[in-house]
Protein backbone atom coordinates (compact mmCIF):
# COMPACT_ATOMS: atom_id res chain seq x y z
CA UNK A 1 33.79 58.99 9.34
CA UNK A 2 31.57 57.09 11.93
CA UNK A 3 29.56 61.22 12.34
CA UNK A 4 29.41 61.34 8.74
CA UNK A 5 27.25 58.05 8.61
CA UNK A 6 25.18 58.93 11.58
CA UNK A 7 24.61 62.05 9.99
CA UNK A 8 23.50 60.80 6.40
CA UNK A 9 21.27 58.48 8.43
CA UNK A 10 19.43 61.16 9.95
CA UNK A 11 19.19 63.12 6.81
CA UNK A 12 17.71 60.25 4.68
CA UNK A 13 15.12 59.86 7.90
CA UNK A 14 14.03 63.67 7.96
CA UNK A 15 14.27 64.68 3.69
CA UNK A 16 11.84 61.03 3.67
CA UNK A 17 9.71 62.45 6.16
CA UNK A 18 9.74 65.81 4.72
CA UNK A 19 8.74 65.07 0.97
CA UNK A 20 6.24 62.16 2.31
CA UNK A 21 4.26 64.62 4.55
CA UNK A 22 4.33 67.23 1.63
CA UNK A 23 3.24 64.68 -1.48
CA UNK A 24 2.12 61.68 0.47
CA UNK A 25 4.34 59.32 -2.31
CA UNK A 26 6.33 57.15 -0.84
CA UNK A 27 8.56 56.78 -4.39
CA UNK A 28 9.19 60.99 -4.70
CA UNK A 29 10.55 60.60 -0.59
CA UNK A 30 12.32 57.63 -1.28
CA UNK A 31 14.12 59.07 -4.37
CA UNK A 32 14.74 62.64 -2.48
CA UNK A 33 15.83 61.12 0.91
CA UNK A 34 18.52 59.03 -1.22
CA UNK A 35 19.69 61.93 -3.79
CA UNK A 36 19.24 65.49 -1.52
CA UNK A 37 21.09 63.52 1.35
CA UNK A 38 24.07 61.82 -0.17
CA UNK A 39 24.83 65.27 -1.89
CA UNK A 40 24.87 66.95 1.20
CA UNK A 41 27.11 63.97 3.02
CA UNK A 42 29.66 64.35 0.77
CA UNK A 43 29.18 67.90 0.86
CA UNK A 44 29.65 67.64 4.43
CA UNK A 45 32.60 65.86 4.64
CA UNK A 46 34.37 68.14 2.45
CA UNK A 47 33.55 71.12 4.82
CA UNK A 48 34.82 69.41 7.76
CA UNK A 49 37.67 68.15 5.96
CA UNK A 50 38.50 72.38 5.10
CA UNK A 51 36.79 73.62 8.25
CA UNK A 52 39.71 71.46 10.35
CA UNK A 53 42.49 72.60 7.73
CA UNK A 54 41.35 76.37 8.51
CA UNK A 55 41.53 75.77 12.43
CA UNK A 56 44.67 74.45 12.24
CA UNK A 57 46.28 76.66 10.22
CA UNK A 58 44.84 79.38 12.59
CA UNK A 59 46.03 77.81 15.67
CA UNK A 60 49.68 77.39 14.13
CA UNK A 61 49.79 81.27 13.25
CA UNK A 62 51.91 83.46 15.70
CA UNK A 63 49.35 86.00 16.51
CA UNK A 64 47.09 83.40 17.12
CA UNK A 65 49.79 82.31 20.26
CA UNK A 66 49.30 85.71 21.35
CA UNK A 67 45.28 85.67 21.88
């Protein structure tokens, strides 16, 4: 969980810095760097959540003994 927060933290940082530089408002980068990011942090932890179920149903299949 403690990656999932570090990485939210760096997405508010860069989708702020990213709308700022291309508007120059402070309230549209605010209100992207809070909704874009916390989509794509739960988003995230979904994906890791099936990405590890995937690995370790691969590692527990008998051909994958074999490699």
């Amino acid at each position: 969980m403690i990656k999932t927060i570090t990485f939210a933290c760096m997405h508010f940082s860069i989708a702020f810095g990213v709308v700022y530089l291309m508007t120059g408002s402070v309230l549209v980068g605010g209100a992207v760097a809070l909704v874009e990011p916390a989509v794509n942090t739960v988003a995230f932890y979904f994906h890791e959540k099936l990405w590890n179920r995937a690995e370790r149903r691969r590692k527990s299949r008998p051909d994958a003994l074999a490699a």
